[in-house]
C-alpha atoms as a PDB file:
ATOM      1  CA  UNK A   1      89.496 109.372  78.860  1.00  0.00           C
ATOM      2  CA  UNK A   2      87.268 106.646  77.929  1.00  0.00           C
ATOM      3  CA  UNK A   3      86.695 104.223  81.171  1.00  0.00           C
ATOM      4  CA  UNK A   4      84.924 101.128  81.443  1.00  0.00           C
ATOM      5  CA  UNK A   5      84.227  99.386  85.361  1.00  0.00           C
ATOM      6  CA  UNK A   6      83.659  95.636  85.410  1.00  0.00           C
ATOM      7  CA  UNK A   7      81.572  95.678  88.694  1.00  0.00           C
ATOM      8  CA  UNK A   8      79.580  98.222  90.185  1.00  0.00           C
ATOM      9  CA  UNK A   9      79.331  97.341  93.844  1.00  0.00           C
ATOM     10  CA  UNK A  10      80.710 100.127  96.483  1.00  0.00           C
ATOM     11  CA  UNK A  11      84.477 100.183  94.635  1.00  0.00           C
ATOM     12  CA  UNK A  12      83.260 100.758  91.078  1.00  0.00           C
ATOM     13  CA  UNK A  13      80.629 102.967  91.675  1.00  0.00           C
ATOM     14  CA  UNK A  14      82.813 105.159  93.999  1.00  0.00           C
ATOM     15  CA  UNK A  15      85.272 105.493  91.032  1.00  0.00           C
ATOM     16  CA  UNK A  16      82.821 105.688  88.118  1.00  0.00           C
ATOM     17  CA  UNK A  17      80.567 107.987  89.714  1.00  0.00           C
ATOM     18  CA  UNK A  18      83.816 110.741  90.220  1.00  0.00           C
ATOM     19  CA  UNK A  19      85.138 109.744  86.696  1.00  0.00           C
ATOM     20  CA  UNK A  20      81.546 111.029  85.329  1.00  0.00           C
ATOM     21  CA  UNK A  21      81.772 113.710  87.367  1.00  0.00           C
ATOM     22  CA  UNK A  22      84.984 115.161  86.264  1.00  0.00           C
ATOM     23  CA  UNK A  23      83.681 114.985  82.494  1.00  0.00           C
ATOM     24  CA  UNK A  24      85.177 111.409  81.182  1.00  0.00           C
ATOM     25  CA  UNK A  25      83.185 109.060  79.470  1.00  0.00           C
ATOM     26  CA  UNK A  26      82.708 106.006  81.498  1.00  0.00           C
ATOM     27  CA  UNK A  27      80.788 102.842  80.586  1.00  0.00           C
ATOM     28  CA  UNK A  28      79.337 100.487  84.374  1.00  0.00           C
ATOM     29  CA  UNK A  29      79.317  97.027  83.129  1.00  0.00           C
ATOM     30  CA  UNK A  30      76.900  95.370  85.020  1.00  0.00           C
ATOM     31  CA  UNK A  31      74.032  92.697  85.189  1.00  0.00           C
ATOM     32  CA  UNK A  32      70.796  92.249  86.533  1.00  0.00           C
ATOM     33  CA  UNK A  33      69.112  93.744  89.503  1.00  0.00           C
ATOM     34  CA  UNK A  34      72.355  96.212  89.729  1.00  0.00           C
ATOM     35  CA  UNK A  35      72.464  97.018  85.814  1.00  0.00           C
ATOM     36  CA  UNK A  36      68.673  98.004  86.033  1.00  0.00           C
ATOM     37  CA  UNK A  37      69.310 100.384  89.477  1.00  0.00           C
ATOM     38  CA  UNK A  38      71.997 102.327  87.945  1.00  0.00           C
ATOM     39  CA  UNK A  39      70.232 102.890  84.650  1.00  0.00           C
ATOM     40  CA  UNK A  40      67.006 103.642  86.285  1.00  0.00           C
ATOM     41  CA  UNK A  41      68.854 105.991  89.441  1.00  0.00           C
ATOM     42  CA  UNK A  42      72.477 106.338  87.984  1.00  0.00           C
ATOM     43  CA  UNK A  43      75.431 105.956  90.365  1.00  0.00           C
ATOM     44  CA  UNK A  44      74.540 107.720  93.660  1.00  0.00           C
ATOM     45  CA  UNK A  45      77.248 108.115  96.068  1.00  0.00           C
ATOM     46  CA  UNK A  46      77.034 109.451  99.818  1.00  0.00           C
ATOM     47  CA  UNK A  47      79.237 110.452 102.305  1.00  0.00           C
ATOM     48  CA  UNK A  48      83.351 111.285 102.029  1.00  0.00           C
ATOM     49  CA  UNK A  49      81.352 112.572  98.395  1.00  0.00           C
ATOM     50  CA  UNK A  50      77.810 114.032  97.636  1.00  0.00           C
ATOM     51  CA  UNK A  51      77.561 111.979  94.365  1.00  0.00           C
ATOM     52  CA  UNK A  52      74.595 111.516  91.628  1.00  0.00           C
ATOM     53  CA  UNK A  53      75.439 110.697  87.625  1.00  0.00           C
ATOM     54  CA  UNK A  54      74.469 109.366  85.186  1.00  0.00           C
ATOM     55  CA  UNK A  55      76.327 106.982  82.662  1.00  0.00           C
ATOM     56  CA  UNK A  56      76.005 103.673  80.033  1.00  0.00           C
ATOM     57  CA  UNK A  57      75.281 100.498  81.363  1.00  0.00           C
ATOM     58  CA  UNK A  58      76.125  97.133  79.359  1.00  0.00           C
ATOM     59  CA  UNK A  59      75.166  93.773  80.152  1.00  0.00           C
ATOM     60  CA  UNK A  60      76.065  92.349  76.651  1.00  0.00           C
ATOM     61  CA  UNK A  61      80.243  91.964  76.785  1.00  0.00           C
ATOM     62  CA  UNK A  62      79.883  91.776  72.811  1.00  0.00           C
ATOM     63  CA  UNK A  63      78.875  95.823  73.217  1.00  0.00           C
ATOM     64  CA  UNK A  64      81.756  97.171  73.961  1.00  0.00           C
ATOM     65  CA  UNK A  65      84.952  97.008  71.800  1.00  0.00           C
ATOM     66  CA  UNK A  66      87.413  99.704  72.678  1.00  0.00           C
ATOM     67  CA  UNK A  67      88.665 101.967  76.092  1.00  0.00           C
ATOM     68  CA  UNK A  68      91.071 103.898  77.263  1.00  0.00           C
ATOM     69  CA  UNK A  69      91.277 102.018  80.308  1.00  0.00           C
ATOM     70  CA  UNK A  70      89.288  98.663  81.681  1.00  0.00           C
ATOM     71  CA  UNK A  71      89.084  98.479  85.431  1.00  0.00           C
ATOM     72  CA  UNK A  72      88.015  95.352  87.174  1.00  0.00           C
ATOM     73  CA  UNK A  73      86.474  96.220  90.488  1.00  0.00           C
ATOM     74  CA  UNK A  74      84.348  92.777  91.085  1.00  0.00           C
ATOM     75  CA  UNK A  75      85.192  90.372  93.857  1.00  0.00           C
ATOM     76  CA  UNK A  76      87.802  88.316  93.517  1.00  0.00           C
ATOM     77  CA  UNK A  77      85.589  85.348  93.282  1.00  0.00           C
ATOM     78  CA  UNK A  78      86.297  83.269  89.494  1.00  0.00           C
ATOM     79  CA  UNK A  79      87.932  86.245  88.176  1.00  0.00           C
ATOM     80  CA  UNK A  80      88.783  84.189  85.109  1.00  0.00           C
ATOM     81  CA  UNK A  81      84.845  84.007  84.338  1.00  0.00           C
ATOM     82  CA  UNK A  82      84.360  87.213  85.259  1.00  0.00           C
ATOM     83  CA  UNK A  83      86.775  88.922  82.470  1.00  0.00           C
ATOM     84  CA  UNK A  84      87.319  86.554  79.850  1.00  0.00           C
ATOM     85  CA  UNK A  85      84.113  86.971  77.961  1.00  0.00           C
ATOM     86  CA  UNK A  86      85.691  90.933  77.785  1.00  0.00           C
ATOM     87  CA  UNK A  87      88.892  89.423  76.552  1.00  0.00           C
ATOM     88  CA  UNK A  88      88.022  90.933  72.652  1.00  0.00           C
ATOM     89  CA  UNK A  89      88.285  94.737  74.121  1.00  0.00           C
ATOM     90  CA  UNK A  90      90.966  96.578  72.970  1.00  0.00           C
ATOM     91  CA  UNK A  91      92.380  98.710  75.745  1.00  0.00           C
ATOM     92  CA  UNK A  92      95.679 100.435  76.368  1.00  0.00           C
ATOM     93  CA  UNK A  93      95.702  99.750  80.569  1.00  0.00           C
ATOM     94  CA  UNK A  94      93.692  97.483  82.041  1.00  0.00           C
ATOM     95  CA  UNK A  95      93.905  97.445  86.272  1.00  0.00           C
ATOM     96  CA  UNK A  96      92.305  95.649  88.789  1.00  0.00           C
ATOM     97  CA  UNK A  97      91.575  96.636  92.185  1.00  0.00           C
ATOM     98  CA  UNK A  98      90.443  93.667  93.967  1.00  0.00           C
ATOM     99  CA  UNK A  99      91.521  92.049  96.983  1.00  0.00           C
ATOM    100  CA  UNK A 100      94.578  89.812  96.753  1.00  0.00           C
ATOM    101  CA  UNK A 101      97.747  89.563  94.806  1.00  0.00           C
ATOM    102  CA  UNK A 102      97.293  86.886  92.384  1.00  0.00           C
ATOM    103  CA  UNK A 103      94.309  89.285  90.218  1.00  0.00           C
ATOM    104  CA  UNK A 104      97.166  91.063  87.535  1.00  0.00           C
ATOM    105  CA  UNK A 105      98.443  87.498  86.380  1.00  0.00           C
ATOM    106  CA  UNK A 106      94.858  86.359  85.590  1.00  0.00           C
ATOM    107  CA  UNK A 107      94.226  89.677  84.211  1.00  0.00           C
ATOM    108  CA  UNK A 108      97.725  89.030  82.162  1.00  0.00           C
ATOM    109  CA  UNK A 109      95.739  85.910  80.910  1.00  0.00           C
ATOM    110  CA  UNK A 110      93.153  87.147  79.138  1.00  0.00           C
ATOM    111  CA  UNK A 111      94.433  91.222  78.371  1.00  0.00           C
ATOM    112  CA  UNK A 112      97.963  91.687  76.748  1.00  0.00           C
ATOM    113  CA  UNK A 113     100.312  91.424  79.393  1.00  0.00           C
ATOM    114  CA  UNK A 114     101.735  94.824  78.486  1.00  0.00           C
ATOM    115  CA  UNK A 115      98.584  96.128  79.132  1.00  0.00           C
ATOM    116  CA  UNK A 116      98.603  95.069  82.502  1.00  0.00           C
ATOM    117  CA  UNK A 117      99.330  97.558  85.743  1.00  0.00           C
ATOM    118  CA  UNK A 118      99.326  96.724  89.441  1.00  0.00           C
ATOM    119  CA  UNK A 119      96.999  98.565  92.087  1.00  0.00           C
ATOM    120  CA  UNK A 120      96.737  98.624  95.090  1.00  0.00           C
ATOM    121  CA  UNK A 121      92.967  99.800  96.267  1.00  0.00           C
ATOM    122  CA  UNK A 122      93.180 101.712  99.909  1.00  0.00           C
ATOM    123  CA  UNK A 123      89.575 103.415  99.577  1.00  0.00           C
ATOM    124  CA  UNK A 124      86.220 102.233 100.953  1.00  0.00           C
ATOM    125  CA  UNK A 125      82.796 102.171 100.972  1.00  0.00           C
ATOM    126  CA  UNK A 126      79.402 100.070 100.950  1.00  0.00           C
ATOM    127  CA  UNK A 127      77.178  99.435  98.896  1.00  0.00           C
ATOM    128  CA  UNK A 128      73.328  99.643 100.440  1.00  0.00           C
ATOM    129  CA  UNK A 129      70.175  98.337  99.789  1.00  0.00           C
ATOM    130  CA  UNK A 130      68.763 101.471  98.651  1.00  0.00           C
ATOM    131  CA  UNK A 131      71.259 100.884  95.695  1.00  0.00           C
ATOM    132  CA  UNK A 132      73.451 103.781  96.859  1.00  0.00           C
ATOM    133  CA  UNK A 133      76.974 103.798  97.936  1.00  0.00           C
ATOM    134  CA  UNK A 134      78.468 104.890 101.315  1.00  0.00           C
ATOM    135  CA  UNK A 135      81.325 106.353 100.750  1.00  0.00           C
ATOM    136  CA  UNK A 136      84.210 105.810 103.751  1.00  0.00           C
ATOM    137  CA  UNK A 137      87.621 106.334 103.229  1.00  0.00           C
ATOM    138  CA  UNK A 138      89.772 107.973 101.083  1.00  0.00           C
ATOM    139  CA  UNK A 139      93.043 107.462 101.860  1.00  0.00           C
ATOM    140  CA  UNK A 140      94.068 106.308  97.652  1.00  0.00           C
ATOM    141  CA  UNK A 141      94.567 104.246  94.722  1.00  0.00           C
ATOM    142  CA  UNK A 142      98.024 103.246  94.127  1.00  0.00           C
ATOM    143  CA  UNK A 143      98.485 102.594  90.492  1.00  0.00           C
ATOM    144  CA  UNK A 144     102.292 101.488  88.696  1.00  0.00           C
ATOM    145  CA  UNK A 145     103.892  99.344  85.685  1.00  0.00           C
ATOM    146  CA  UNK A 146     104.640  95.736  86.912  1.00  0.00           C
ATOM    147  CA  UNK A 147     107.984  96.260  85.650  1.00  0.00           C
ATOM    148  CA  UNK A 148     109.097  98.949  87.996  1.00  0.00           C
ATOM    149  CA  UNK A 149     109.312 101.819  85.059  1.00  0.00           C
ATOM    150  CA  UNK A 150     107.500 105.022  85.986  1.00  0.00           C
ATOM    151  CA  UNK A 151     105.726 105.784  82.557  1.00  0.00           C
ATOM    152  CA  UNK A 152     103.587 108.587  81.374  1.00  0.00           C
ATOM    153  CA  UNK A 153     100.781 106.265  81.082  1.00  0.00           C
ATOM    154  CA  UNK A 154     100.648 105.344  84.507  1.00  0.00           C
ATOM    155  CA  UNK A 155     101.386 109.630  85.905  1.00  0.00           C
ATOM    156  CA  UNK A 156      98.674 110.367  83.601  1.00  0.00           C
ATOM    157  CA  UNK A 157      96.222 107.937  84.911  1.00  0.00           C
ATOM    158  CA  UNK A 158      96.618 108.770  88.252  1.00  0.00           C
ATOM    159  CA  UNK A 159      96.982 112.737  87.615  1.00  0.00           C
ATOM    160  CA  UNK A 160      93.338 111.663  85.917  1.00  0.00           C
ATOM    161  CA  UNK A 161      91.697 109.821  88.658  1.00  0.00           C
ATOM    162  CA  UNK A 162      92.980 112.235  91.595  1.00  0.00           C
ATOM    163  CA  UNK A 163      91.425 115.191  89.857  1.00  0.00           C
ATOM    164  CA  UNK A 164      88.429 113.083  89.695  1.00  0.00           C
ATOM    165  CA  UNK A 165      88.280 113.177  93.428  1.00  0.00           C
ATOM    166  CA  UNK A 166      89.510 109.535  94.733  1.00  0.00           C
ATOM    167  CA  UNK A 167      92.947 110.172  95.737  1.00  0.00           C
ATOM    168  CA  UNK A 168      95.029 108.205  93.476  1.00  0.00           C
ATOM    169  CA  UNK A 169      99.259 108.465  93.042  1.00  0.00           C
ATOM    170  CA  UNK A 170     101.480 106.348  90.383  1.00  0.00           C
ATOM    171  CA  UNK A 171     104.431 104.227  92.140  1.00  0.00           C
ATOM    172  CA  UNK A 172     107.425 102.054  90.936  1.00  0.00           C
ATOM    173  CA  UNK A 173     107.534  99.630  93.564  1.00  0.00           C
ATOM    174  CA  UNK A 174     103.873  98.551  92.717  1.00  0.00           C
ATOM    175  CA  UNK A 175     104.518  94.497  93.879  1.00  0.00           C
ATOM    176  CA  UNK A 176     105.620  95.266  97.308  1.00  0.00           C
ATOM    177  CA  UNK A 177     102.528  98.200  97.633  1.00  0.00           C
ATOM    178  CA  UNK A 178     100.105  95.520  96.187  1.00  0.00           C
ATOM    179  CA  UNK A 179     102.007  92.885  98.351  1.00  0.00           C
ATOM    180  CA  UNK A 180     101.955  95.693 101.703  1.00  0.00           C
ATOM    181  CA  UNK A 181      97.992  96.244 101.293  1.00  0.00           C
ATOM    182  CA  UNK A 182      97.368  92.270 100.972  1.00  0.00           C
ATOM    183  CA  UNK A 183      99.280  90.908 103.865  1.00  0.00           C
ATOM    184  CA  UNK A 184      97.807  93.854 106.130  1.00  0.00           C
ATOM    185  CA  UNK A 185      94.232  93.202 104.871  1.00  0.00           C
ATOM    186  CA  UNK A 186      94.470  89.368 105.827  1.00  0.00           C
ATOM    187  CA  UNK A 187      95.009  90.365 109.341  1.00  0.00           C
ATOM    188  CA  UNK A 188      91.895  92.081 109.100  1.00  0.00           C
ATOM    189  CA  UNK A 189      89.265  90.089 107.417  1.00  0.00           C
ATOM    190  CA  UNK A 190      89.026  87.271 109.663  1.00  0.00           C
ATOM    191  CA  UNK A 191      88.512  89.166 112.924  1.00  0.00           C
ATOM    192  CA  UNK A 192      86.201  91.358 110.532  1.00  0.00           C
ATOM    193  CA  UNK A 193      83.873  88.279 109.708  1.00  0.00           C
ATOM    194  CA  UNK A 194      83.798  86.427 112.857  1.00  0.00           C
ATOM    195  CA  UNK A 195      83.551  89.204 115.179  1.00  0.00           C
ATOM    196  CA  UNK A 196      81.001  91.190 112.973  1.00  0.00           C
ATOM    197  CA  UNK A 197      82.010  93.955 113.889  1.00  0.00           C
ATOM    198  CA  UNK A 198      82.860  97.543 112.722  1.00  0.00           C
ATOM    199  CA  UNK A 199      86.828  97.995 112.205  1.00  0.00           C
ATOM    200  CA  UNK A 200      87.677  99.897 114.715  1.00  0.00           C
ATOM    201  CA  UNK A 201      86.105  97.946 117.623  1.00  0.00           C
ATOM    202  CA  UNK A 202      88.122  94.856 117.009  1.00  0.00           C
ATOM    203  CA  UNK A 203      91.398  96.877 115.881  1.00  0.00           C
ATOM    204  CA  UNK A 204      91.034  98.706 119.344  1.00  0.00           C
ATOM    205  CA  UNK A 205      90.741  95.328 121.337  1.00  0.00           C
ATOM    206  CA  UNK A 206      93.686  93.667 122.845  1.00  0.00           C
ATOM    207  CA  UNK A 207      92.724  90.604 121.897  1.00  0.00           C
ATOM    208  CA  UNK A 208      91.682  91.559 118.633  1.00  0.00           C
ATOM    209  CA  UNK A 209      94.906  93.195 118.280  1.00  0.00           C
ATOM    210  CA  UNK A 210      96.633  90.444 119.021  1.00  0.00           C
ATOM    211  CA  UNK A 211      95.030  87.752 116.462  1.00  0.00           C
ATOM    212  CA  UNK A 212      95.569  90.507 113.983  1.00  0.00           C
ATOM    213  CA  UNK A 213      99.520  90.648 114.475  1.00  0.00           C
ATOM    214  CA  UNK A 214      99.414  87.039 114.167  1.00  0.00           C
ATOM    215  CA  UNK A 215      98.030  86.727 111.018  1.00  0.00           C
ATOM    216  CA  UNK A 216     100.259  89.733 109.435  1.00  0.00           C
ATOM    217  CA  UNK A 217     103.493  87.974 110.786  1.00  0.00           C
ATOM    218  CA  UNK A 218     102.110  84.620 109.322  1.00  0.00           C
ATOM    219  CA  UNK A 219     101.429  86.315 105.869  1.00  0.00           C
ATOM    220  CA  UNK A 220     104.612  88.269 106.103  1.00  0.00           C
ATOM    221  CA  UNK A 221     106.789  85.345 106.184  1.00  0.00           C
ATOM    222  CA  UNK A 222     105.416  84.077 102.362  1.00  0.00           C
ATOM    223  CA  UNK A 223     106.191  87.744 101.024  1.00  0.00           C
ATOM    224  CA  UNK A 224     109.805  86.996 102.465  1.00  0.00           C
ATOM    225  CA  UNK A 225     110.420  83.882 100.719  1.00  0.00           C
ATOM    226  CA  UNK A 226     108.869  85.245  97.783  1.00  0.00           C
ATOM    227  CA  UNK A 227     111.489  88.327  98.029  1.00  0.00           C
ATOM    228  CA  UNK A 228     108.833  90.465  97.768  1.00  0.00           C
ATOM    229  CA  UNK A 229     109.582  93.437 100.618  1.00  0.00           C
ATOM    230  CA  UNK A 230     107.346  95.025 102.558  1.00  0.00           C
ATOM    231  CA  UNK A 231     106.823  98.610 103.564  1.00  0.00           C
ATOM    232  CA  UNK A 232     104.076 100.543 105.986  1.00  0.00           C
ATOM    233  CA  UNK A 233     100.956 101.557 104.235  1.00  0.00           C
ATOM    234  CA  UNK A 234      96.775 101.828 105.275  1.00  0.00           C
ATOM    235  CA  UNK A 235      95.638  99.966 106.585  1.00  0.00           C
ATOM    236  CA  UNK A 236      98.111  98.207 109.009  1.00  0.00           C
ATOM    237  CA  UNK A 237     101.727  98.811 108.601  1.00  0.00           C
ATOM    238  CA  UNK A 238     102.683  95.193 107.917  1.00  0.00           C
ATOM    239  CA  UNK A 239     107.022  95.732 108.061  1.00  0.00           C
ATOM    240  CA  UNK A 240     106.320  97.219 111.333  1.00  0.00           C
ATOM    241  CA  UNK A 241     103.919  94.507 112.885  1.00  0.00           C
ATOM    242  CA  UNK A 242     106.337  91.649 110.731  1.00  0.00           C
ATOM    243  CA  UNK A 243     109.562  93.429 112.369  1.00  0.00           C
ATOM    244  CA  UNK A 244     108.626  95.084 115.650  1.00  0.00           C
ATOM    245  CA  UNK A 245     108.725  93.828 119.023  1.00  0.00           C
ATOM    246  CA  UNK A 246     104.808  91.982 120.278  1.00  0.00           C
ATOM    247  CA  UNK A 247     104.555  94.999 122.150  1.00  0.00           C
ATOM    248  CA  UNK A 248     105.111  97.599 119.795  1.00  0.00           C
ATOM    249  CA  UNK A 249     103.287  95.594 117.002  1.00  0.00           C
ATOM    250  CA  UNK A 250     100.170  95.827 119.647  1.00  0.00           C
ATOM    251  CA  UNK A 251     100.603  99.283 120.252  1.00  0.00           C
ATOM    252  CA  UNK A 252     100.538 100.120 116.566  1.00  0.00           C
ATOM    253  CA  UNK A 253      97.365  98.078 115.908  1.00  0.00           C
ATOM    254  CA  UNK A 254      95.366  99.584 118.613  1.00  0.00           C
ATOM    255  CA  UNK A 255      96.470 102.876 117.823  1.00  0.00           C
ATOM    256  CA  UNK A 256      95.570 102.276 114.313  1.00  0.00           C
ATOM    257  CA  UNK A 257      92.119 101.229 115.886  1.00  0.00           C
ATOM    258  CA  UNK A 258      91.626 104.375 117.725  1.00  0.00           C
ATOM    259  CA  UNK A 259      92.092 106.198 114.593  1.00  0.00           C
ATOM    260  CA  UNK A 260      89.432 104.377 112.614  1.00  0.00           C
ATOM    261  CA  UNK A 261      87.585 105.158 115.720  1.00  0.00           C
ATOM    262  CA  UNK A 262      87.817 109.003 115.503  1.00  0.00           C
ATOM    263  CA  UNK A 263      88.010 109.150 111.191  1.00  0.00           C
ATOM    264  CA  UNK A 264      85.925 106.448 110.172  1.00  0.00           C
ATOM    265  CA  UNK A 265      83.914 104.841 112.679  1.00  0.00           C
ATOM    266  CA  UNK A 266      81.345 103.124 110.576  1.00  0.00           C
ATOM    267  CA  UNK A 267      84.322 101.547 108.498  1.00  0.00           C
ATOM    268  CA  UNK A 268      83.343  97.988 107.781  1.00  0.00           C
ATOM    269  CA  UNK A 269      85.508  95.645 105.794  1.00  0.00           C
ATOM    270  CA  UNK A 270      83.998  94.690 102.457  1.00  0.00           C
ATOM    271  CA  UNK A 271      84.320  90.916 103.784  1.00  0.00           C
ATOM    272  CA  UNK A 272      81.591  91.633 106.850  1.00  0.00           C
ATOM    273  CA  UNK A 273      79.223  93.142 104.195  1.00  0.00           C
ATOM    274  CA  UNK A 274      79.258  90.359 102.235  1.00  0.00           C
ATOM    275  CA  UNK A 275      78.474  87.782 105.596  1.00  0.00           C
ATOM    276  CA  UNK A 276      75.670  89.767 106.629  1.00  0.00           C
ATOM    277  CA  UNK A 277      73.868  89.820 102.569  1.00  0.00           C
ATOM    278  CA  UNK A 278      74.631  86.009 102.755  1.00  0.00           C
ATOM    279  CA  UNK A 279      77.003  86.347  99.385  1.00  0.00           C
ATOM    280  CA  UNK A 280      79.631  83.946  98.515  1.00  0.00           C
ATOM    281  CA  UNK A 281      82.926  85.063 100.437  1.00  0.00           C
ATOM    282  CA  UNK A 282      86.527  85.688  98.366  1.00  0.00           C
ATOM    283  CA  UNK A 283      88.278  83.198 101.121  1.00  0.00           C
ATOM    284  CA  UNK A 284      90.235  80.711  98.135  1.00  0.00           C
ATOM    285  CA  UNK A 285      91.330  83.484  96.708  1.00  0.00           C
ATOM    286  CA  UNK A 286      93.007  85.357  99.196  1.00  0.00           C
ATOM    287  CA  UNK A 287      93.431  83.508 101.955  1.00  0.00           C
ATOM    288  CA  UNK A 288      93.088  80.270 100.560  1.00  0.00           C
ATOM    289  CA  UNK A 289      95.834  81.426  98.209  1.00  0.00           C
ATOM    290  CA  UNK A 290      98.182  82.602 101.160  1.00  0.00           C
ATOM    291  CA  UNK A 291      98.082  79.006 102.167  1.00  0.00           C
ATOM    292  CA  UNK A 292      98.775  77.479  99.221  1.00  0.00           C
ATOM    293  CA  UNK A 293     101.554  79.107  97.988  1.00  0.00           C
ATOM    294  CA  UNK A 294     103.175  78.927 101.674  1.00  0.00           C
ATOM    295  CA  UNK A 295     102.962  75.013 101.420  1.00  0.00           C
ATOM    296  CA  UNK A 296     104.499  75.448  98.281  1.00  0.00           C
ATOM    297  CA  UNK A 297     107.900  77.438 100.522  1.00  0.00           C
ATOM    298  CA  UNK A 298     107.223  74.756 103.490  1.00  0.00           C
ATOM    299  CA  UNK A 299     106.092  77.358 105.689  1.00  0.00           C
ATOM    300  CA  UNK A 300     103.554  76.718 108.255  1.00  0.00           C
ATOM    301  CA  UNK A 301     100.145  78.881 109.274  1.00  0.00           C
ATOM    302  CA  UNK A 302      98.490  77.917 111.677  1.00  0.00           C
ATOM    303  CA  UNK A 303      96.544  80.876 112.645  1.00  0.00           C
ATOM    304  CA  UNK A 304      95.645  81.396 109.250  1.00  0.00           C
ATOM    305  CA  UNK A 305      94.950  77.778 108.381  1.00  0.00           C
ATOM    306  CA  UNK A 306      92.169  78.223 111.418  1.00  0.00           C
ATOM    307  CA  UNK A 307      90.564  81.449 110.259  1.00  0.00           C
ATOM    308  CA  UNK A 308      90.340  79.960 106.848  1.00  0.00           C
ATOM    309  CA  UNK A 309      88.852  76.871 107.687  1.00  0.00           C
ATOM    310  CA  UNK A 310      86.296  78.676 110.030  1.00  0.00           C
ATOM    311  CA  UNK A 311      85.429  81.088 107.184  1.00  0.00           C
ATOM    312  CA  UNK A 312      84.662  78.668 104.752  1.00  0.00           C
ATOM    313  CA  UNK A 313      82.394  76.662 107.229  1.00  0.00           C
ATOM    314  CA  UNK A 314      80.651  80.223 107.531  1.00  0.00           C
ATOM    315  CA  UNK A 315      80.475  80.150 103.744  1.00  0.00           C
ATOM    316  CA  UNK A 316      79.116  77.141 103.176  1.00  0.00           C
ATOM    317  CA  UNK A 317      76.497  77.955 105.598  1.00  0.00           C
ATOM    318  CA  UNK A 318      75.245  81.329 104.267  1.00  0.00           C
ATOM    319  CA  UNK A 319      75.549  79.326 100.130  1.00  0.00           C
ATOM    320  CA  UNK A 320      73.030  76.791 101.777  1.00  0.00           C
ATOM    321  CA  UNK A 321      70.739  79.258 102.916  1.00  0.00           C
ATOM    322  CA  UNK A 322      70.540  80.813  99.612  1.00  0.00           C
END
């Protein structure tokens, strides 16, 4: 198949670099510093995988004019910006696996919509200074029609990707994965930035813990009202935490915690990366957007509404420094 990655931080390279590897012809579009590593040391990938390839880099959007399959794997920051000048591609699928749920109806925006799958990203990794990626977890890549249909273009691009090596499976009930992963990953990300610490040291902390099951009962209450349901996936099983008893909820996130501990203990959310290179942090549209659409429902979040006020006074600090 004929791939091309719009980002090639830790998620993109992970994927491109096995894509390569498995024979496909994949295309990094990239810029800069990052476009001029990977043509000068290819896509270099360490630890879950033992990873170096080669592939095309473009930095002009006007260069490329036809894929299999566009994948979006840049922050979630101005999305818009960051696909629309690739809006002339023609391109059977076109995915995104950024954090958040609102990324498929911009990608609907400037792709056909029928183009357009859900995903649901549960691997990891990190992107160094060397240029190299760390590769952390593999749990999978959930990929499935927006509509609910299973189709053989969704089986065969996971079939595809899994024999690649990132562990990848095609669903029907893509919303309520997509909507599983996001309301988990908000409990994380705050404690992840302000505590600066690796994942499984604030997952295993009681107190930790216990700001985390706030925030996933908080976030669980919008995918309610939105009739979206929820189900127990990686990283925290949000319909347990939203249903459970305190206690049990606690239980299951230091549990959780313990695991990271033993499987991945240098697991670091993608968020604390980006505090400690001083980049701009994805807060307005994930957690920003959380809030927004729960005013919307009349809901109240407090505990949110303070983590996302303190992390964009943490991001306006690093974007003065720069």
């Amino acid at each position: 198949m004929r791939f091309a990655i719009l980002g090639a931080g830790a998620l993109g390279t992970i994927l491109g670099a096995h894509l390569v590897r498995a024979g496909h012809d994949v295309t990094m579009l990239a810029r800069g510093r990052r476009a001029e590593a990977i043509e000068r040391e290819g896509l270099v990938v360490h630890g879950l995988a033992e990873l170096k390839v080669r592939c095309p880099v473009v930095t002009q959007p006007a260069l490329l004019r036809e894929v299999d399959c566009f994948v979006v794997a840049t922050k979630a920051i101005d999305t818009l910006r960051s696909i629309e000048p690739y809006a002339h591609v023609k391109t059977g699928t076109v995915f995104s696996v950024q954090n958040g749920v609102v990324k498929d109806e911009l990608l609907a925006q400037v792709f056909p919509p029928n183009a357009v799958i859900g995903a649901m990203a549960d691997f990891s990794g990190e992107l160094l200074a060397s240029g190299e990626v760390l590769f952390t977890r593999n749990v999978g890549l959930h990929v499935g029609e927006l509509s609910g249909e299973m189709t053989q273009r969704v089986t065969a691009l996971a079939d595809t990707i899994d024999a690649a090596g990132v562990r990848c499976t095609a669903f029907p009930d893509i919303k309520t994965r997509e909507w599983s992963k996001f309301v988990a990953w908000v409990g994380l990300v705050p404690l992840a930035a302000l505590t600066r610490l690796n994942t499984w040291r604030y997952l295993s902390h009681a107190d930790g813990a216990w700001l985390a099951v706030r925030l996933v009962r908080e976030v669980a209450r919008l995918a309610e009202a939105l009739q979206i349901p929820l189900m127990d996936l990686s990283p925290l099983p949000a319909k347990l935490i939203a249903e459970s008893g305190e206690g049990d909820a606690l239980r299951a996130v230091q549990e959780i915690g313990s695991r990271f501990a033993a499987d991945a203990p240098e697991h670091r959310m993608s968020t604390l990366q980006d505090v400690e290179r001083g980049t701009p942090l994805e807060i307005d549209e994930t957690l920003g957007f959380a809030l927004r659409r729960a005013r919307e429902h009349g809901l109240e979040m407090p505990t949110l509404e303070v983590c996302y006020r303190l992390l964009k006074t943490l991001d306006a600090g690093a974007s003065s420094r720069l």
